[in-house]
PDB file of N, CA and C in Angstrom:
ATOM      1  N   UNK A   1     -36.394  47.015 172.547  1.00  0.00           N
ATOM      2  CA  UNK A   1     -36.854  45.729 173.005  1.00  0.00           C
ATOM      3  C   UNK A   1     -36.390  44.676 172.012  1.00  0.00           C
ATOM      4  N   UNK A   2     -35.873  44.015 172.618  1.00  0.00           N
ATOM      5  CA  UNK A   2     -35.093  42.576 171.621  1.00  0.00           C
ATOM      6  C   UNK A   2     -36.051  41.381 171.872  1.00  0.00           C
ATOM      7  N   UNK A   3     -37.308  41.113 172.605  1.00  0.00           N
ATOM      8  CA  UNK A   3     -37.849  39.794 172.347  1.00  0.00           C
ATOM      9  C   UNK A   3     -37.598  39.159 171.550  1.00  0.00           C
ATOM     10  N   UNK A   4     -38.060  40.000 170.268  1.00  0.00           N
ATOM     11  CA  UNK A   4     -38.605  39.277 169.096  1.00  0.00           C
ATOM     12  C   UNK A   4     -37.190  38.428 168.608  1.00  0.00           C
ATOM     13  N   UNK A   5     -35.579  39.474 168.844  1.00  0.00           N
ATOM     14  CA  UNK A   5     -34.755  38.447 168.270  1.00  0.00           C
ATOM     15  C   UNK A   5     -34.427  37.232 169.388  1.00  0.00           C
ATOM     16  N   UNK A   6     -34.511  37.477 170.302  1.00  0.00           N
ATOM     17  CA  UNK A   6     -34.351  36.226 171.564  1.00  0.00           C
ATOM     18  C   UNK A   6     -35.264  35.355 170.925  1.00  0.00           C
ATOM     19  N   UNK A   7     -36.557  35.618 170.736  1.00  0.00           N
ATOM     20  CA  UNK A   7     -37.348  34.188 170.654  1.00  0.00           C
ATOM     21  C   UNK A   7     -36.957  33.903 168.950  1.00  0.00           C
ATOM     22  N   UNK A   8     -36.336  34.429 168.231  1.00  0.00           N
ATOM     23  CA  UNK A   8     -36.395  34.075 167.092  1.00  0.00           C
ATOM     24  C   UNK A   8     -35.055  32.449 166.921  1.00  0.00           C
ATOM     25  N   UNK A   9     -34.176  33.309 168.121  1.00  0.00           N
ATOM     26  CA  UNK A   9     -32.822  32.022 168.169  1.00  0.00           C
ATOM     27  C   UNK A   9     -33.356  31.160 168.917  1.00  0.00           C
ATOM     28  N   UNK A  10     -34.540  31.329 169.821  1.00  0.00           N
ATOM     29  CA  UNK A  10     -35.033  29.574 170.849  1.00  0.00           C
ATOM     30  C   UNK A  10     -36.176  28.733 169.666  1.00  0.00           C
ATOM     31  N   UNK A  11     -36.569  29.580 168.492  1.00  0.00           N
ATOM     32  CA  UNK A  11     -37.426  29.150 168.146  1.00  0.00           C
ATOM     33  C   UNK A  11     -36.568  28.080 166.875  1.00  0.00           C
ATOM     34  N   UNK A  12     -35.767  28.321 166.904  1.00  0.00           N
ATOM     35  CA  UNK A  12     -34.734  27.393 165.636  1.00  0.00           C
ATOM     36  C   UNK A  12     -33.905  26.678 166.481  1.00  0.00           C
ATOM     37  N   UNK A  13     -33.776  26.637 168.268  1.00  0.00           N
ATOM     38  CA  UNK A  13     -33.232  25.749 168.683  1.00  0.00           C
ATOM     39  C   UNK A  13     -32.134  26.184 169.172  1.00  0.00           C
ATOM     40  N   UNK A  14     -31.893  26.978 168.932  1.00  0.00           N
ATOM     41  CA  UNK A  14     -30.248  28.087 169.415  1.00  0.00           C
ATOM     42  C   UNK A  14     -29.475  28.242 167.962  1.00  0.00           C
ATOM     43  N   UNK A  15     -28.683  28.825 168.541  1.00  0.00           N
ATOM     44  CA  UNK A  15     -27.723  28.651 167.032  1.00  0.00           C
ATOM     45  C   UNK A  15     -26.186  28.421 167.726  1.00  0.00           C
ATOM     46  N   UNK A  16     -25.224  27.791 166.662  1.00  0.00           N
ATOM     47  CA  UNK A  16     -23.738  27.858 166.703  1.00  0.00           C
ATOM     48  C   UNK A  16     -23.074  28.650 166.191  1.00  0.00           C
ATOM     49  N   UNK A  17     -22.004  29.277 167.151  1.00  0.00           N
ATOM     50  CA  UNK A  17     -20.945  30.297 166.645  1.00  0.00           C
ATOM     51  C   UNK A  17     -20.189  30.041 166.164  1.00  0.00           C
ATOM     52  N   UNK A  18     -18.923  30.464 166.040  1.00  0.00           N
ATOM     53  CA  UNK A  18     -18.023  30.259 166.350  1.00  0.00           C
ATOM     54  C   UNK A  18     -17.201  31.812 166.877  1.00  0.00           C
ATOM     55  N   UNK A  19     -17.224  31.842 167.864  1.00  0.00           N
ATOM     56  CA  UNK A  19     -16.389  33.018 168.548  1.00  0.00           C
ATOM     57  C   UNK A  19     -15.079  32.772 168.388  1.00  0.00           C
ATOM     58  N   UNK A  20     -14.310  33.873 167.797  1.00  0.00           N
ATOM     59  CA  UNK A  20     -12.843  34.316 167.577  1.00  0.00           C
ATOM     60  C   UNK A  20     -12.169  34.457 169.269  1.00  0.00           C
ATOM     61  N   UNK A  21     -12.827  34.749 170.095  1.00  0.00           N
ATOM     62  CA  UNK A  21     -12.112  34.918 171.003  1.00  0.00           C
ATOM     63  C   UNK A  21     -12.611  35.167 172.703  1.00  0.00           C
ATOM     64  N   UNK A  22     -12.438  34.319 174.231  1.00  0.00           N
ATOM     65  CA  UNK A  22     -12.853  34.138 174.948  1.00  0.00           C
ATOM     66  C   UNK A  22     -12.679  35.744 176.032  1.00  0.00           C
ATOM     67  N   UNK A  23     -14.124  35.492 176.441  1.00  0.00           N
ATOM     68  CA  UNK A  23     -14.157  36.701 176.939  1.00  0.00           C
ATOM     69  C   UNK A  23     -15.624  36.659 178.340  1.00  0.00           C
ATOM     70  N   UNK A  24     -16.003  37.525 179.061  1.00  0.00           N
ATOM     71  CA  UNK A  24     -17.045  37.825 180.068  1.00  0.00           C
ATOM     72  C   UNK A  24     -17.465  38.754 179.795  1.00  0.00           C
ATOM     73  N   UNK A  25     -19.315  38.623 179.596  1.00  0.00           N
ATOM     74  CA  UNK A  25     -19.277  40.137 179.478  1.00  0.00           C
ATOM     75  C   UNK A  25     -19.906  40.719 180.569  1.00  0.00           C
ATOM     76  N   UNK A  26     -21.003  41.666 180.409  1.00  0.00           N
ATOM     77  CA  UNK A  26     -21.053  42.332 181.720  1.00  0.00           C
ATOM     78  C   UNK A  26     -22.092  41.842 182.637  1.00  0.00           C
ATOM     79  N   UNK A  27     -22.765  40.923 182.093  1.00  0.00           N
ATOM     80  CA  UNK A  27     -23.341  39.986 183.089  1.00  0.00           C
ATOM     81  C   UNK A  27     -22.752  38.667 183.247  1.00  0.00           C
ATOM     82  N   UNK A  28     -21.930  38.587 183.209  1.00  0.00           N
ATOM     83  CA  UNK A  28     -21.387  37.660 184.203  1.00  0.00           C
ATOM     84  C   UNK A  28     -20.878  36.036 182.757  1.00  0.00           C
ATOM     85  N   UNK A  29     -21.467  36.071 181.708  1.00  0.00           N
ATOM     86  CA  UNK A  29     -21.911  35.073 180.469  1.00  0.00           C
ATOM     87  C   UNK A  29     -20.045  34.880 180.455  1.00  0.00           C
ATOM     88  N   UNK A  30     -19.474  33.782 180.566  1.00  0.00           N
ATOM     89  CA  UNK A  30     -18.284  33.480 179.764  1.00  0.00           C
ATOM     90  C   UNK A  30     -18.358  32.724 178.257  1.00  0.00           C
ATOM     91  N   UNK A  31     -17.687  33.333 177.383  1.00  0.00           N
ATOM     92  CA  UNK A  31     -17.484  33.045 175.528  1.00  0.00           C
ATOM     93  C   UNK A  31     -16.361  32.393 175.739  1.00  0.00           C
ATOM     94  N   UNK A  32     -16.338  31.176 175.335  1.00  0.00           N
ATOM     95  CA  UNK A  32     -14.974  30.776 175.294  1.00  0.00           C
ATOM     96  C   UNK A  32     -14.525  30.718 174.043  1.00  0.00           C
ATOM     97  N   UNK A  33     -13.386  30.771 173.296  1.00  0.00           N
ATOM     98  CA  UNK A  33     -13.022  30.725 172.207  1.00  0.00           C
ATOM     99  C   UNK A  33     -13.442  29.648 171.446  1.00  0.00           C
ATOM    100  N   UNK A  34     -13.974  30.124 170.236  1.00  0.00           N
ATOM    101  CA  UNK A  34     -14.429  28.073 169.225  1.00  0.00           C
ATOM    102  C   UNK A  34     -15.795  28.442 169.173  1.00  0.00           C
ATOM    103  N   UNK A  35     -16.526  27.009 168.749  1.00  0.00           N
ATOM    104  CA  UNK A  35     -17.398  26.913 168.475  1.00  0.00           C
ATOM    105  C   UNK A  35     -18.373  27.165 169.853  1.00  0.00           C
ATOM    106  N   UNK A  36     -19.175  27.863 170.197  1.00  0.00           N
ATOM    107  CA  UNK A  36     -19.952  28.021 171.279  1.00  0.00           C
ATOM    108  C   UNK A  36     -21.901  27.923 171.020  1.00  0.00           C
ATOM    109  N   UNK A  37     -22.896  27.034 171.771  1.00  0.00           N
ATOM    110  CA  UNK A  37     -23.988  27.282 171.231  1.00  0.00           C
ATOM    111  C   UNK A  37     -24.819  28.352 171.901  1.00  0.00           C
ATOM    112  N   UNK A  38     -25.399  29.034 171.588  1.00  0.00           N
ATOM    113  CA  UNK A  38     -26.580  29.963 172.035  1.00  0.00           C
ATOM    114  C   UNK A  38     -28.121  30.102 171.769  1.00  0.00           C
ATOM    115  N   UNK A  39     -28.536  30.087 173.378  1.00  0.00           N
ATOM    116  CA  UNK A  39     -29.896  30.224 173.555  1.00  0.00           C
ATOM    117  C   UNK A  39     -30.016  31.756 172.887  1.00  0.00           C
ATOM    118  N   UNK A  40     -31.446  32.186 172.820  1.00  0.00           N
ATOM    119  CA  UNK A  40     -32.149  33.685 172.779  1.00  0.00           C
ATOM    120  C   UNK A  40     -31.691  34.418 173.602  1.00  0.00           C
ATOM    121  N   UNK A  41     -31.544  34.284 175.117  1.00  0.00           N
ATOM    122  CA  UNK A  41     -31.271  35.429 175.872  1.00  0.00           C
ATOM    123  C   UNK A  41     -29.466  35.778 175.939  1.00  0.00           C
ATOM    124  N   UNK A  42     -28.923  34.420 176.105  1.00  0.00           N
ATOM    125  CA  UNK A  42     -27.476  34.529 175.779  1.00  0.00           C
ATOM    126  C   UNK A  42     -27.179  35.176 174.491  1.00  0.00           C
ATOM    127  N   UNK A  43     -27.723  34.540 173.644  1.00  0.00           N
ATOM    128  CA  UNK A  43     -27.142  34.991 172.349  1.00  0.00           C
ATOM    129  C   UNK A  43     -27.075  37.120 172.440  1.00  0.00           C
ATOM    130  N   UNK A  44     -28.289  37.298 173.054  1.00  0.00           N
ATOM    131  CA  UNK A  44     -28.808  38.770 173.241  1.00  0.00           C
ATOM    132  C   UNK A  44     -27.662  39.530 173.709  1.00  0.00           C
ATOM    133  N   UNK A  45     -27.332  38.814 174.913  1.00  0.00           N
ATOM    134  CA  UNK A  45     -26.191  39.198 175.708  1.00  0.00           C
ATOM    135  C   UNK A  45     -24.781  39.181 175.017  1.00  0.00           C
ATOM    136  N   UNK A  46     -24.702  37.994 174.214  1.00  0.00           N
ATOM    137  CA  UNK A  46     -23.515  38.171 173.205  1.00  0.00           C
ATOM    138  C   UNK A  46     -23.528  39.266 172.576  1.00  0.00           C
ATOM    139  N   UNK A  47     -24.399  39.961 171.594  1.00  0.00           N
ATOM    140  CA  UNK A  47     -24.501  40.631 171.033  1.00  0.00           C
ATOM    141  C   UNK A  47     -24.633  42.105 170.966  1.00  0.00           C
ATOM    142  N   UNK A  48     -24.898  42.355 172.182  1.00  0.00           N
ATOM    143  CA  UNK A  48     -24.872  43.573 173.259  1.00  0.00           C
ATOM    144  C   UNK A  48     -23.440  43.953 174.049  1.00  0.00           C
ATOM    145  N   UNK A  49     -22.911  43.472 174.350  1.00  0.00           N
ATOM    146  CA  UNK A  49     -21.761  44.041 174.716  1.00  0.00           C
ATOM    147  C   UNK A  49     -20.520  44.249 174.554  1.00  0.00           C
ATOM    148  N   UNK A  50     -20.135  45.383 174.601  1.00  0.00           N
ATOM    149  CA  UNK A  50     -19.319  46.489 174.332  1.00  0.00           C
ATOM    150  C   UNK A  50     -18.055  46.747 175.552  1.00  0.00           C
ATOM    151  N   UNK A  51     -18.781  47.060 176.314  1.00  0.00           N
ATOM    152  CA  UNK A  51     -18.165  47.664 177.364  1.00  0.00           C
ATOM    153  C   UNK A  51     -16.510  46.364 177.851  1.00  0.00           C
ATOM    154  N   UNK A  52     -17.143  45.025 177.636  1.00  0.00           N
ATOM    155  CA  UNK A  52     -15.983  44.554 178.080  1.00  0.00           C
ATOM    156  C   UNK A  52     -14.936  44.001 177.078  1.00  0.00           C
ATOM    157  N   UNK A  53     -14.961  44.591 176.157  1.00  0.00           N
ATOM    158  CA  UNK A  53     -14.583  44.240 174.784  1.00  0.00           C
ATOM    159  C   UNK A  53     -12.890  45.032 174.507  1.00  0.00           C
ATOM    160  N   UNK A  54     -11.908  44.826 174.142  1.00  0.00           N
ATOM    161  CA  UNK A  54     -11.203  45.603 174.007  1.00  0.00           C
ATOM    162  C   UNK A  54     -11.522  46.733 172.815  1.00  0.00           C
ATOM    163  N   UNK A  55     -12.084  46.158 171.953  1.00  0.00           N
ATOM    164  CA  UNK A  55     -12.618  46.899 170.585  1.00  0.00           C
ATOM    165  C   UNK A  55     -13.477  47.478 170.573  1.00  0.00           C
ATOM    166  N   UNK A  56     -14.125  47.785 171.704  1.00  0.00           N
ATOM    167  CA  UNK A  56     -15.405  47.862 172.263  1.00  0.00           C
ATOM    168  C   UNK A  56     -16.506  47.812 171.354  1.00  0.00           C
ATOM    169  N   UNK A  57     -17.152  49.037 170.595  1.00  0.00           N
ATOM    170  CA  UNK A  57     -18.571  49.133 169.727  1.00  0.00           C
ATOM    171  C   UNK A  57     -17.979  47.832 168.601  1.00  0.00           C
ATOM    172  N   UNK A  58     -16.739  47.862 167.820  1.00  0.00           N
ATOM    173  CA  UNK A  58     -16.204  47.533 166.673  1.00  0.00           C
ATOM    174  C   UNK A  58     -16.193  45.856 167.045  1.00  0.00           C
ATOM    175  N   UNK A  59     -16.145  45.190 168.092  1.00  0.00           N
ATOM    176  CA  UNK A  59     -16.061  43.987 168.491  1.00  0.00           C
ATOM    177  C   UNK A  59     -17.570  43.930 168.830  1.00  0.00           C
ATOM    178  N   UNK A  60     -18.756  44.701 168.882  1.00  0.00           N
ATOM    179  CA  UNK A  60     -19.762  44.258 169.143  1.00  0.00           C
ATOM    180  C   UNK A  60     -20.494  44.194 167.950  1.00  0.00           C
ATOM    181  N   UNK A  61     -20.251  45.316 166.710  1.00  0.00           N
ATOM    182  CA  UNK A  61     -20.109  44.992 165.309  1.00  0.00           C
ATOM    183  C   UNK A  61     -20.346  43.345 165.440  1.00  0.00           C
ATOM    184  N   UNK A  62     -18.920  42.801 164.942  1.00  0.00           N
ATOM    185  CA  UNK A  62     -18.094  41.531 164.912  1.00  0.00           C
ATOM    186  C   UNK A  62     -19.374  40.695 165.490  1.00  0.00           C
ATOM    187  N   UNK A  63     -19.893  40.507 166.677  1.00  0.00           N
ATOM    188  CA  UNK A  63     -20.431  39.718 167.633  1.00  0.00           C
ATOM    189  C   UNK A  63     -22.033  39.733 166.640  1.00  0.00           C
ATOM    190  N   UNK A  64     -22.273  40.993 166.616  1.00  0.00           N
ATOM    191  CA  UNK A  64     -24.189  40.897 165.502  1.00  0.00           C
ATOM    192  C   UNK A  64     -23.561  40.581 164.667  1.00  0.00           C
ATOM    193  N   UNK A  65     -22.700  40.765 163.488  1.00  0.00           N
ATOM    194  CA  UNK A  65     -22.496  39.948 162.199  1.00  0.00           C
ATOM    195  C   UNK A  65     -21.803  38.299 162.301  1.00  0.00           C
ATOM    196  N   UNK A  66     -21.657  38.034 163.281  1.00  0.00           N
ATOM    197  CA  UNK A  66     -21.591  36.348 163.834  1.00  0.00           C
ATOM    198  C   UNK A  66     -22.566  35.369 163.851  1.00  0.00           C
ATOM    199  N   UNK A  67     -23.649  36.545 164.722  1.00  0.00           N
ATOM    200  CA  UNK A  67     -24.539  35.649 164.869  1.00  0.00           C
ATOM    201  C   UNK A  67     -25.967  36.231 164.119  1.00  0.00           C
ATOM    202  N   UNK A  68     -25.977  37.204 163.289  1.00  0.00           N
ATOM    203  CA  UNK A  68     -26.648  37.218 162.109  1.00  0.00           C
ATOM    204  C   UNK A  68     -26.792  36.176 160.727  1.00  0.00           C
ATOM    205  N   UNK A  69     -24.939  35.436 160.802  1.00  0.00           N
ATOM    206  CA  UNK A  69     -24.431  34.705 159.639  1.00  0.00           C
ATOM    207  C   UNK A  69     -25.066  33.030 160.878  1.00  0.00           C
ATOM    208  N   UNK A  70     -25.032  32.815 161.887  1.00  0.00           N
ATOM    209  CA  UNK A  70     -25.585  31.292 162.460  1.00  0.00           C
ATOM    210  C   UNK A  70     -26.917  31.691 161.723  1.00  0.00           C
ATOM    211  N   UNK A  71     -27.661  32.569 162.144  1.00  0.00           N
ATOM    212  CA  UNK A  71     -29.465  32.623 162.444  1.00  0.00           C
ATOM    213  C   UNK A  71     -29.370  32.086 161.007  1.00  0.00           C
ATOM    214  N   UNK A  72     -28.902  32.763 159.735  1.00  0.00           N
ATOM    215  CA  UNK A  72     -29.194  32.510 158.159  1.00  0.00           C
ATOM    216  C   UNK A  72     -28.713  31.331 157.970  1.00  0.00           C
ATOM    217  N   UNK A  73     -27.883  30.815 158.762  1.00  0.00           N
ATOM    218  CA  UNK A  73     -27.189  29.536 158.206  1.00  0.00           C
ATOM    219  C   UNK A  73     -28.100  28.281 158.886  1.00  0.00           C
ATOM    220  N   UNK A  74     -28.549  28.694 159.875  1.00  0.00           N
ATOM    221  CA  UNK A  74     -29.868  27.976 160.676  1.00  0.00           C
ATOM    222  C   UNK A  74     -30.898  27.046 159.846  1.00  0.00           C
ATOM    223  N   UNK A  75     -31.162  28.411 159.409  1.00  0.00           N
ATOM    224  CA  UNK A  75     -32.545  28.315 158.672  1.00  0.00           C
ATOM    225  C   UNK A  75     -32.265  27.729 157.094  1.00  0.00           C
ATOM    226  N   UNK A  76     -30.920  27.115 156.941  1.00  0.00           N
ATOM    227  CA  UNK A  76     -30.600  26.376 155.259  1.00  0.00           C
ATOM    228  C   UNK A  76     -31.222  25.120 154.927  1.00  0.00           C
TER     229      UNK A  76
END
Protein backbone atom coordinates (compact mmCIF):
# COMPACT_ATOMS: atom_id res chain seq x y z
CA UNK A 1 0.00 0.00 0.00
CA UNK A 2 1.55 3.36 -1.14
CA UNK A 3 -1.00 5.95 0.48
CA UNK A 4 1.21 7.14 2.75
CA UNK A 5 3.80 8.08 -0.17
CA UNK A 6 0.91 9.57 -2.49
CA UNK A 7 -0.28 11.78 0.28
CA UNK A 8 3.16 12.62 1.31
CA UNK A 9 3.82 14.37 -2.51
CA UNK A 10 0.00 16.24 -2.32
CA UNK A 11 0.90 17.23 1.06
CA UNK A 12 4.11 19.44 -0.12
CA UNK A 13 2.11 20.41 -3.17
CA UNK A 14 3.49 17.94 -5.80
CA UNK A 15 6.91 17.86 -6.63
CA UNK A 16 9.17 18.67 -9.93
CA UNK A 17 11.12 16.27 -11.97
CA UNK A 18 12.91 16.34 -14.30
CA UNK A 19 12.43 13.17 -16.50
CA UNK A 20 15.35 12.07 -18.84
CA UNK A 21 13.00 10.77 -21.17
CA UNK A 22 9.20 10.72 -22.68
CA UNK A 23 7.29 7.81 -22.31
CA UNK A 24 3.35 6.09 -21.36
CA UNK A 25 3.05 3.97 -18.90
CA UNK A 26 0.62 1.38 -18.30
CA UNK A 27 -2.14 3.41 -17.35
CA UNK A 28 -2.42 5.44 -19.86
CA UNK A 29 -0.04 8.75 -17.78
CA UNK A 30 2.20 10.42 -20.67
CA UNK A 31 6.07 11.71 -19.20
CA UNK A 32 7.21 13.96 -21.47
CA UNK A 33 10.80 14.63 -21.52
CA UNK A 34 12.07 17.85 -19.09
CA UNK A 35 10.91 19.17 -16.33
CA UNK A 36 7.42 17.53 -15.49
CA UNK A 37 5.18 18.30 -12.14
CA UNK A 38 3.59 15.53 -10.05
CA UNK A 39 0.61 14.99 -8.00
CA UNK A 40 0.64 11.79 -5.28
CA UNK A 41 -1.16 9.43 -7.43
CA UNK A 42 0.79 10.30 -10.70
CA UNK A 43 3.89 10.55 -9.14
CA UNK A 44 2.90 6.69 -7.75
CA UNK A 45 2.33 5.73 -11.20
CA UNK A 46 5.65 7.23 -12.28
CA UNK A 47 7.35 5.28 -10.03
CA UNK A 48 5.81 1.95 -10.52
CA UNK A 49 6.34 1.16 -13.86
CA UNK A 50 8.37 -1.18 -15.44
CA UNK A 51 6.67 -2.96 -17.85
CA UNK A 52 6.71 -0.09 -20.44
CA UNK A 53 10.14 0.89 -19.95
CA UNK A 54 12.81 -0.32 -22.24
CA UNK A 55 15.12 -0.86 -19.11
CA UNK A 56 12.41 -2.13 -17.51
CA UNK A 57 13.04 -2.82 -13.37
CA UNK A 58 16.56 -0.64 -13.97
CA UNK A 59 14.52 2.45 -15.45
CA UNK A 60 12.06 2.08 -12.63
CA UNK A 61 15.18 2.16 -10.26
CA UNK A 62 15.99 5.61 -12.16
CA UNK A 63 12.18 6.84 -11.81
CA UNK A 64 12.14 6.17 -7.39
CA UNK A 65 15.62 7.76 -7.21
CA UNK A 66 14.14 10.94 -9.25
CA UNK A 67 11.59 11.43 -7.38
CA UNK A 68 13.02 10.49 -3.98
CA UNK A 69 15.82 13.44 -4.86
CA UNK A 70 12.28 16.20 -5.76
CA UNK A 71 10.46 14.94 -2.31
CA UNK A 72 14.13 15.94 -0.32
CA UNK A 73 14.66 18.82 -2.39
CA UNK A 74 10.92 19.86 -1.59
CA UNK A 75 11.21 19.96 1.75
CA UNK A 76 14.74 22.55 1.65
Amino acid sequence: NFVTFSNIIDTVGGIDINNPYEFTDESGDTFTAGTVHLDGPTALNYVRDRHTLSNGDYGRNEHQAIVLQAIIKSSE
